[in-house]
C-alpha atoms as a PDB file:
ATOM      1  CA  UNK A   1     149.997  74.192 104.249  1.00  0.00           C
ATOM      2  CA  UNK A   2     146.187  75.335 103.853  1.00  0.00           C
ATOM      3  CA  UNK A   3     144.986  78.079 106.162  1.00  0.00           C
ATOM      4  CA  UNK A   4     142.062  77.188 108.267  1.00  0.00           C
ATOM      5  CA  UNK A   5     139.538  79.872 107.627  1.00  0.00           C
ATOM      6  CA  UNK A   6     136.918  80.934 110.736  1.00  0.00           C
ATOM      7  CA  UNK A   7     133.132  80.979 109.553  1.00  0.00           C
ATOM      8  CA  UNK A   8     131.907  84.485 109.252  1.00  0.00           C
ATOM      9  CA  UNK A   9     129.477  85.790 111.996  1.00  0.00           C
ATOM     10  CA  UNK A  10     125.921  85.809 111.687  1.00  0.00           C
ATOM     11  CA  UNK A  11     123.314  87.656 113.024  1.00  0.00           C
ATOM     12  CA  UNK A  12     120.943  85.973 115.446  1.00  0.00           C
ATOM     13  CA  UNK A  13     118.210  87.605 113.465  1.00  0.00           C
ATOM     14  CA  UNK A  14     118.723  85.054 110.714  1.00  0.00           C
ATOM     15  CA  UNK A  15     120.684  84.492 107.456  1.00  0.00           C
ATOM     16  CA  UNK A  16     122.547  87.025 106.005  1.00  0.00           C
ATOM     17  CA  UNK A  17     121.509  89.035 103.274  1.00  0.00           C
ATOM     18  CA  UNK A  18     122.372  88.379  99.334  1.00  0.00           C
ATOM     19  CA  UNK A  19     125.754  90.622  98.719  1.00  0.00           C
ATOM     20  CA  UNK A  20     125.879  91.347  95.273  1.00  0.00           C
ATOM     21  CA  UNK A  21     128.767  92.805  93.366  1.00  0.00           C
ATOM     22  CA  UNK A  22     128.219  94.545  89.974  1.00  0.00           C
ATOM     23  CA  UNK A  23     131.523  95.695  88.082  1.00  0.00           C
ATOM     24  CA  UNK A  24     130.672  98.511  85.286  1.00  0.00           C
ATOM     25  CA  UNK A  25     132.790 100.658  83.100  1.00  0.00           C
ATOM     26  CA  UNK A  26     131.522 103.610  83.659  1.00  0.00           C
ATOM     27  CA  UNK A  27     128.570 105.604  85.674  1.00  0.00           C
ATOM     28  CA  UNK A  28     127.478 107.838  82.910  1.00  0.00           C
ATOM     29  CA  UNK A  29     123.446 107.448  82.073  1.00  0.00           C
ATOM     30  CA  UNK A  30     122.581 104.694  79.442  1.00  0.00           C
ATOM     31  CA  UNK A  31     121.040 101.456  79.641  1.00  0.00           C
ATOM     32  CA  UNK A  32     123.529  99.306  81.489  1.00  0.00           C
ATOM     33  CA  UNK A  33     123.248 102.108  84.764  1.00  0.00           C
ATOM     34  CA  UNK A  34     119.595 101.789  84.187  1.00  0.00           C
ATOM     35  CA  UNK A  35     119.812  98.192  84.761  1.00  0.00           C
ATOM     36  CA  UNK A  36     121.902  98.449  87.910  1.00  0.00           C
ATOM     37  CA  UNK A  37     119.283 100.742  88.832  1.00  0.00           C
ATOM     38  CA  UNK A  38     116.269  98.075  87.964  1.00  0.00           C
ATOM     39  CA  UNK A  39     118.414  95.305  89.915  1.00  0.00           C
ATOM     40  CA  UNK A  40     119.266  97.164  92.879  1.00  0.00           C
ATOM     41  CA  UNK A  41     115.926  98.526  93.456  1.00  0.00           C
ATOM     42  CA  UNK A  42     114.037  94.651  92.936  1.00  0.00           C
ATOM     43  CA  UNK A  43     116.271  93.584  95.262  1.00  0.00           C
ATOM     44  CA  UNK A  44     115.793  96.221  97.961  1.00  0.00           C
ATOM     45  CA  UNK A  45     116.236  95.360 101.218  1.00  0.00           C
ATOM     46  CA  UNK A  46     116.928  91.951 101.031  1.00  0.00           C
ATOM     47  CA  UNK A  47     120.366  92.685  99.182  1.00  0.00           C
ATOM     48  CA  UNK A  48     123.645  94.074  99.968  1.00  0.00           C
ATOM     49  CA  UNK A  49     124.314  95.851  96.486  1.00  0.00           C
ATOM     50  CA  UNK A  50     128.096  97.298  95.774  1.00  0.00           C
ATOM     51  CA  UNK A  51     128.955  98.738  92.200  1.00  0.00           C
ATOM     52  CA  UNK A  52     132.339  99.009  91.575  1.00  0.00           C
ATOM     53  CA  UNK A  53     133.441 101.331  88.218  1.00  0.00           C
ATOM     54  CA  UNK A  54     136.253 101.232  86.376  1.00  0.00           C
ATOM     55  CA  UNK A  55     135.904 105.379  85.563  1.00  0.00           C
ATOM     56  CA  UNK A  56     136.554 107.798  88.178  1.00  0.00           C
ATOM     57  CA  UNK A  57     134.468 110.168  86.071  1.00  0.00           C
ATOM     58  CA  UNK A  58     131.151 109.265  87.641  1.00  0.00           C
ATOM     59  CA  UNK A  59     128.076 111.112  86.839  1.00  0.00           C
ATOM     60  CA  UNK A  60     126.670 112.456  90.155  1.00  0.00           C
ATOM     61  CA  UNK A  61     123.447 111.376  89.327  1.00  0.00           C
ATOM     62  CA  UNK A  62     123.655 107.971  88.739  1.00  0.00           C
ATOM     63  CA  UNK A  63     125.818 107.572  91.589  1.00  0.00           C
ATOM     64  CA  UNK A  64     123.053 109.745  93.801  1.00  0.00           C
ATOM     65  CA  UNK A  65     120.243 107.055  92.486  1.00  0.00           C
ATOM     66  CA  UNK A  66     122.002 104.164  93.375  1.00  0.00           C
ATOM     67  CA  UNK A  67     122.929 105.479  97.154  1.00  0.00           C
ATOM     68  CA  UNK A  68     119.226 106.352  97.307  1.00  0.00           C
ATOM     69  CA  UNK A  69     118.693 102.703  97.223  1.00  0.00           C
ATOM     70  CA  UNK A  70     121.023 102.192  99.555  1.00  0.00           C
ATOM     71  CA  UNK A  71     123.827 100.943  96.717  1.00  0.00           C
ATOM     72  CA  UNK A  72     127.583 101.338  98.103  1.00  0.00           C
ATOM     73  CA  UNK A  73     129.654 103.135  94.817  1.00  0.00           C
END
C-alpha cells in the first residue's frame, strides 16, 4: 500500500532555495574541486550547496573554501 507523503514546509518568505548535491571522489586541489568551487560560488545565496566525498582524506583547504561559501562538506 503506497505511503501518503506530507508536502514539505515552506517559508512564507517565498520558494525555497535550489538544494544542490555534488558527489566527488576526493577533496584534494585539481580541477574538478575548482569547479565545485566556480558552481558554488555562482550560485551563492540563492543555493543550498552540499558536497558529499567519497575520501575521508580531505584537504583542509578545499574543504575551508567551500564552507566559506557557505557549502555543507
Amino acid at each position: 500500500m503506497p505511503v501518503a507523503m506530507a508536502a514539505p514546509a515552506r517559508a512564507a518568505s517565498g520558494p525555497r532555495p535550489l538544494r544542490v548535491a555534488q558527489i566527488i571522489d576526493n577533496l584534494r586541489w585539481g580541477g574538478a574541486q575548482k569547479m565545485q568551487l566556480v558552481l558554488a560560488e555562482a550560485l551563492g545565496p540563492a543555493a543550498e550547496v552540499t558536497v558529499f566525498t567519497l575520501d575521508a582524506n580531505a584537504d583542509i583547504g578545499v574543504v575551508a573554501a567551500l564552507e566559506r561559501l557557505q557549502v555543507r562538506v
